[in-house]
Each structure stands twice: as structure tokens, then as C-alpha cells.
Protein backbone atom coordinates (compact mmCIF):
# COMPACT_ATOMS: atom_id res chain seq x y z
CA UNK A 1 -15.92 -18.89 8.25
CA UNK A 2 -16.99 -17.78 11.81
CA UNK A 3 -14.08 -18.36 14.10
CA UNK A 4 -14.92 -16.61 17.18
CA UNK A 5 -14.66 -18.26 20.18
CA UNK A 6 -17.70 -17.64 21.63
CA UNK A 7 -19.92 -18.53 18.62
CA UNK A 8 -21.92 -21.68 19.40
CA UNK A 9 -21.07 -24.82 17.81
CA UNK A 10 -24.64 -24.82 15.87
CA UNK A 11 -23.74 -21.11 14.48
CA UNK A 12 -20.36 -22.33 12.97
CA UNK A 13 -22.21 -25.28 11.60
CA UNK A 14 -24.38 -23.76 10.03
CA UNK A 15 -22.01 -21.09 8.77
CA UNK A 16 -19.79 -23.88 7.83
CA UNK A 17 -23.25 -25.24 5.69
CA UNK A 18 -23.44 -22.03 4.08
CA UNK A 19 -20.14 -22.22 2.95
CA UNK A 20 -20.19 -25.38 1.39
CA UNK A 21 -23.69 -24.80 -0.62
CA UNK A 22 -22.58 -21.09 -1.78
CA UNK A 23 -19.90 -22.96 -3.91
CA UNK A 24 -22.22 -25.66 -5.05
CA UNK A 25 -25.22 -23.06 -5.92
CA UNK A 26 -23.14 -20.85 -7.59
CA UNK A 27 -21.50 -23.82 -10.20
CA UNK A 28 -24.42 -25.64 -10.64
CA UNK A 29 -27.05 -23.44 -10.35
CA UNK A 30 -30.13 -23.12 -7.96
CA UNK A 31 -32.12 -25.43 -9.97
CA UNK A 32 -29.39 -27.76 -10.63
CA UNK A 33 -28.61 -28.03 -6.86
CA UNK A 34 -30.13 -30.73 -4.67
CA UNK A 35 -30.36 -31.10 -0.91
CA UNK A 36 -27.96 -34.50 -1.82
CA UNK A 37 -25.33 -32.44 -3.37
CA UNK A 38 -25.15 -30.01 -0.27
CA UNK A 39 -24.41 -33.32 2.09
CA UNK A 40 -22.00 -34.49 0.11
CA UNK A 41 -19.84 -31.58 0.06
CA UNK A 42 -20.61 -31.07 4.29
CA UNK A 43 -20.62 -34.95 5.08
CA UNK A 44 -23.85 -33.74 6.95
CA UNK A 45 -27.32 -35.79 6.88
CA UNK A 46 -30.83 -34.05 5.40
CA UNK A 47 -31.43 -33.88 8.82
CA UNK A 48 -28.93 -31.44 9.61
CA UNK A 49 -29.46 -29.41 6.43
CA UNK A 50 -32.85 -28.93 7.42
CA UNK A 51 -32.15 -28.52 10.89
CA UNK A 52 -30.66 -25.65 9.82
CA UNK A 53 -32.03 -24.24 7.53
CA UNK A 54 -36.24 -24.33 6.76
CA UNK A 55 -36.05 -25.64 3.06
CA UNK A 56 -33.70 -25.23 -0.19
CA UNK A 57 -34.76 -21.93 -0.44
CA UNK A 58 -33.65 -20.40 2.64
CA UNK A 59 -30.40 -21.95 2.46
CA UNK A 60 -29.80 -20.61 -1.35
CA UNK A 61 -30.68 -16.96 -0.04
CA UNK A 62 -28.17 -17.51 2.66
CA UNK A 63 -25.35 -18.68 0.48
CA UNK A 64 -26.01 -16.02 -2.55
CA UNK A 65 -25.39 -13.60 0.32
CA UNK A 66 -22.39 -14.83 1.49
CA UNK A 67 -21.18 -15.29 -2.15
CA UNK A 68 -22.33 -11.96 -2.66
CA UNK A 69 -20.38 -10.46 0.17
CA UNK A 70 -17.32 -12.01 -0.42
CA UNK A 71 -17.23 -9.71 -3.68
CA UNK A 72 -17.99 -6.51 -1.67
CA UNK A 73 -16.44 -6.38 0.89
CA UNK A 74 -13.39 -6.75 -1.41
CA UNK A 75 -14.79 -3.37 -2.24
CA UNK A 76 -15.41 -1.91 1.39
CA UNK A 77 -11.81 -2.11 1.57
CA UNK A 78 -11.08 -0.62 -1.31
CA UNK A 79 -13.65 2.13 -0.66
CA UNK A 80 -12.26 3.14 2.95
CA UNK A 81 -8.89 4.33 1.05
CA UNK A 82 -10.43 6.65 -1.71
CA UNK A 83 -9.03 10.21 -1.84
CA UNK A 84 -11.11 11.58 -4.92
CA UNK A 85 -14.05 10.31 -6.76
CA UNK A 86 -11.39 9.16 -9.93
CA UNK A 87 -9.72 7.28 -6.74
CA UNK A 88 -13.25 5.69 -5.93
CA UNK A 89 -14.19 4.77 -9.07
CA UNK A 90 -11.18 2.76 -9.80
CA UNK A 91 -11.94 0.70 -7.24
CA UNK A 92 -13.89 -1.11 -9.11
CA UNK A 93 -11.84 -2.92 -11.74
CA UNK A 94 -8.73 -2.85 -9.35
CA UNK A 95 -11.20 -4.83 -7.22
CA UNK A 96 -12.45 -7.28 -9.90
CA UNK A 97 -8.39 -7.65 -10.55
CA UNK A 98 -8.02 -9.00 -7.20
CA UNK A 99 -10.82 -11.37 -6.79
CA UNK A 100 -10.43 -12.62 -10.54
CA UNK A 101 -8.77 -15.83 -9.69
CA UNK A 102 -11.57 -16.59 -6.96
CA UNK A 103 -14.46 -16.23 -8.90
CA UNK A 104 -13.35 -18.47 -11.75
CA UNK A 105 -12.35 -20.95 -9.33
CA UNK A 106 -15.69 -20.78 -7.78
CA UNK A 107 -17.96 -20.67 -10.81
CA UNK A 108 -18.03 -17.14 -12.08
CA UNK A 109 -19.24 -14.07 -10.73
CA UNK A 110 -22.26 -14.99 -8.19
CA UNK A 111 -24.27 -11.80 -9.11
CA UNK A 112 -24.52 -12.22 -12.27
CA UNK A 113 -25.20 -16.10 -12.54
CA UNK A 114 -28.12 -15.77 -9.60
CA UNK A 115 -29.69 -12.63 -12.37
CA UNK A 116 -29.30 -14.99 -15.45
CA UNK A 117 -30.87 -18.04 -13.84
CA UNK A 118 -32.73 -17.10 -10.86
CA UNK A 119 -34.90 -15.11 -13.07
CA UNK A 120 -36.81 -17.78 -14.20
CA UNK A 121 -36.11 -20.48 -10.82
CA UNK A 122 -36.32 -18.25 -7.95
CA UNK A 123 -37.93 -14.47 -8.02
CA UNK A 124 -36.64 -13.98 -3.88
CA UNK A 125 -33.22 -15.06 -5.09
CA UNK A 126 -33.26 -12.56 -8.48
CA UNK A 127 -34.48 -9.73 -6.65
CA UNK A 128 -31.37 -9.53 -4.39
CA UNK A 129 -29.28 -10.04 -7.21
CA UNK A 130 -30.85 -7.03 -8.95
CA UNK A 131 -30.57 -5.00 -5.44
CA UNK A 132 -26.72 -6.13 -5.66
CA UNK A 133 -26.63 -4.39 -9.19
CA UNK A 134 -28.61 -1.67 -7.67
CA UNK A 135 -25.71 -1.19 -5.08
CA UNK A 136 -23.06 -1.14 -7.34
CA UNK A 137 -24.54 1.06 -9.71
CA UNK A 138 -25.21 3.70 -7.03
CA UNK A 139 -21.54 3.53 -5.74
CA UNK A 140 -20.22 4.68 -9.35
CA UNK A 141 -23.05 6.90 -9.58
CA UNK A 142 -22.36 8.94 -6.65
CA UNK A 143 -18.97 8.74 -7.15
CA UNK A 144 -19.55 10.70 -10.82
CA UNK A 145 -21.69 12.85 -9.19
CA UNK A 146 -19.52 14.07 -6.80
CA UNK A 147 -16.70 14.79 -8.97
CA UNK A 148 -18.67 16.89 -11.15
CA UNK A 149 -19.70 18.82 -8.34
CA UNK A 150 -15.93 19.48 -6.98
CA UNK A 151 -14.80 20.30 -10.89
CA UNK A 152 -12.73 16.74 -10.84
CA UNK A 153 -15.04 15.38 -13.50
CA UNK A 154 -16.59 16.89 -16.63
CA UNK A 155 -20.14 18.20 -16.01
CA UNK A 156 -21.49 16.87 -19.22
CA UNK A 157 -20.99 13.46 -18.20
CA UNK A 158 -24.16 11.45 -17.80
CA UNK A 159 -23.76 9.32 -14.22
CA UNK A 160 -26.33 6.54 -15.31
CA UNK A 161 -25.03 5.67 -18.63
CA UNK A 162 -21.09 5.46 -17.64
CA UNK A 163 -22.19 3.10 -14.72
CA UNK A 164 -24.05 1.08 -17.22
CA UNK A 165 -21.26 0.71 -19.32
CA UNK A 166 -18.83 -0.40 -16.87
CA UNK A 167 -21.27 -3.04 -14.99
CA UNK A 168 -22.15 -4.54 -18.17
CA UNK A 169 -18.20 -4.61 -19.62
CA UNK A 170 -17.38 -6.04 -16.51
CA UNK A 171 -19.75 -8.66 -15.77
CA UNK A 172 -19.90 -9.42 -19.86
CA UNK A 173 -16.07 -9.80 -19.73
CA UNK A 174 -16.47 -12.32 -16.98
CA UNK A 175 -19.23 -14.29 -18.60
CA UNK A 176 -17.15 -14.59 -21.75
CA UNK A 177 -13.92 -15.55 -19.82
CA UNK A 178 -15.55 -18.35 -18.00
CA UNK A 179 -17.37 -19.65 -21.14
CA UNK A 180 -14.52 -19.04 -23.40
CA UNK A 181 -11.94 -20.38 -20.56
CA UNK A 182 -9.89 -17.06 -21.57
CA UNK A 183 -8.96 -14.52 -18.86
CA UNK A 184 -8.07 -12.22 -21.72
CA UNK A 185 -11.68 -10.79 -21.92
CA UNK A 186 -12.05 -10.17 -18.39
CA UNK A 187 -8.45 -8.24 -18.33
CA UNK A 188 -9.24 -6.28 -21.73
CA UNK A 189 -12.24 -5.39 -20.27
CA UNK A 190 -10.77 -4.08 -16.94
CA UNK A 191 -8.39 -2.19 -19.21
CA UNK A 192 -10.58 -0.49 -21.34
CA UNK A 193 -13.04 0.31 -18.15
CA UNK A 194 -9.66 1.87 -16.84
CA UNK A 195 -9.84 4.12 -19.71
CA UNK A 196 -13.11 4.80 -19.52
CA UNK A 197 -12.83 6.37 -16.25
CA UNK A 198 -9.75 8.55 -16.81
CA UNK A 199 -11.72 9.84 -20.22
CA UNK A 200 -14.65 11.72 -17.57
CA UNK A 201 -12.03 13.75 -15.78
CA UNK A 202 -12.25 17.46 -16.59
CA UNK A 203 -9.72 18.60 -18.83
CA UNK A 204 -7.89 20.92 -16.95
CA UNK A 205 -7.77 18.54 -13.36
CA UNK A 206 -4.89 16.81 -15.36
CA UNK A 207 -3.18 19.87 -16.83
CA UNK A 208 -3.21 21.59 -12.90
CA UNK A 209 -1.81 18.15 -11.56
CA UNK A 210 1.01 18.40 -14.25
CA UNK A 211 2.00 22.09 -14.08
């Protein structure tokens, strides 16, 4: 929500639009979301919508990014405080612990809902779904990369396929919670990612940090 003063009263209603719809797209779907469903939720007329936004389209781009956002710069956050690329990477399921709660309440992870239906609805909207992937993946990446490089993580580790693991065990686990209505896969999953991450540090980091 935009709440500086010296916004205009059209920016914070349309910000206030985007809002709304990013909740609605990302439970029902971009297909399964009308124009009428978007006034309902803002008590705004077609009019409005469209005098706001040029058709469905633009407005579902604008609320996947928001929705999108809302998850990283959870991460930002998170990012701004590492000390060591261990420290980096476990930013990512400490951040998925925090925003949990939000993302069931709001329909499930917004990433990964845009890539499983926008792929057939929408190519604009799947592509920057797939460049959110992209982002993430290249966060963990460089984070492995680096700690091979200062001895912190073992140098036979591959960079692609850990990242790959830990996207798909965490957006899988969330999938499967919302489905199965069971937050037990999405914690299990954080868990074992956890361990996953600890198991790529060199040998010997943990034996100097304990002598």
C-alpha cells in the first residue's frame, strides 16, 4: 500500500486496485478471474478498472509483481544480514518460514501458481514467473559459488543441481501443503532443505569453528 503523502490520489488508487486483484488472481487463477470479480473486491466500477489499467492483462502483470515482491523482499531483508555464503543460503527456508502463514492465506505461493497456469493462459505472465525462478536460482547459485571459492563449501559440489533441489522441495512442499491442507510438508521440507545446506560445507570449516 502506497502511503506517502505526496502520492496522488489516482496512484494510491490504483495501487490500492493492484492490491485487491493480486489476491483474487493468485486464488482463482488468471483465467478464472474476471474484470467483475476485481470490482467486487475494490467496490470500483469497469470504468475505473480500466481507467487504470489498459485491459485484464496489464492489470494481472501488475498484481503478479506485487505478489511476487511481497515474497522477495522478505528476502532482501534477509540478504542485507548475511555474513557467509552458509549464512546466505539459509535465507531461504528461514524466509519461506516467515511468510508461510501469508501465502496460504493468500492462495499459495504466487510464483509457482502463475508457472503452473499461466503457461497455457498467459505466455507475458509465465515468462516473469520463470525470470522469478531465474532470480532465485542465481541467488543460491552464487551463494555456492562463492563459498567454494573462500574454502567454506566443498569444491565438488555442483551449484546448479543443489539449487534445483531446494526450489523444487520448496515450492513442491508448498503445493502439497495447500492441496493437502497440511503445513507438515511445507515444514519437513524446510527441514530437510536445512540439512541439505549444512551437508555442502567443507569438512574441516566445522571442525576449525569447533576447536
Amino acid at each position: 500500500m502506497i502511503k506517502n503523502e505526496n502520492v496522488s490520489k489516482a496512484d494510491r488508487t490504483r495501487q490500492q486496485i493492484i492490491e485487491a486483484a493480486a489476491v483474487v488472481f493468485n486464488k482463482k487463477g488468471y483465467a478464472g478471474t474476471s474484470i467483475s470479480d476485481i470490482t467486487k473486491v475494490t467496490g470500483l466500477t469497469k470504468g475505473s478498472i480500466y481507467g487504470n489499467f489498459r485491459d485484464k492483462d496489464d492489470l494481472a502483470l501488475c498484481a503478479f509483481h506485487f505478489n511476487a515482491e511481497r515474497v522477495t523482499d522478505v528476502f532482501r531483508i534477509g540478504l542485507k544480514k548475511r555474513r557467509s555464503a552458509i549464512d546466505t543460503l539459509m535465507v531461504i527456508p528461514q524466509t519461506f518460514r516467515l511468510i508461510f502463514n501469508d501465502i496460504v492465506e493468500n492462495g499459495g505461493c504466487p510464483i509457482l501458481n502463475t508457472l503452473l497456469e499461466a503457461d497455457d493462459t498467459n505466455k507475458v505472465l509465465y515468462l516473469e514467473a520463470k525470470k522469478a525462478i531465474y532470480k532465485l536460482n542465481k541467488i543460491i547459485m552464487i551463494a555456492i559459488e562463492n563459498g567454494k571459492k573462500n574454502g567454506e563449501i566443498s569444491p565438488g559440489v555442483k551449484a546448479q543441481a543443489i539449487s534445483h533441489n531446494v526450489i523444487s522441495l520448496i515450492e513442491g512442499a508448498s503445493a502439497m501443503s495447500k492441496t493437502m491442507n497440511d503445513s507438515n510438508y511445507f515444514y519437513d521440507a524446510l527441514d530437510y532443505v536445512e540439512q541439505l545446506i549444512r551437508s555442502i560445507q567443507q569438512s574441516n570449516v566445522c571442525v576449525e569453528h569447533c576447536v
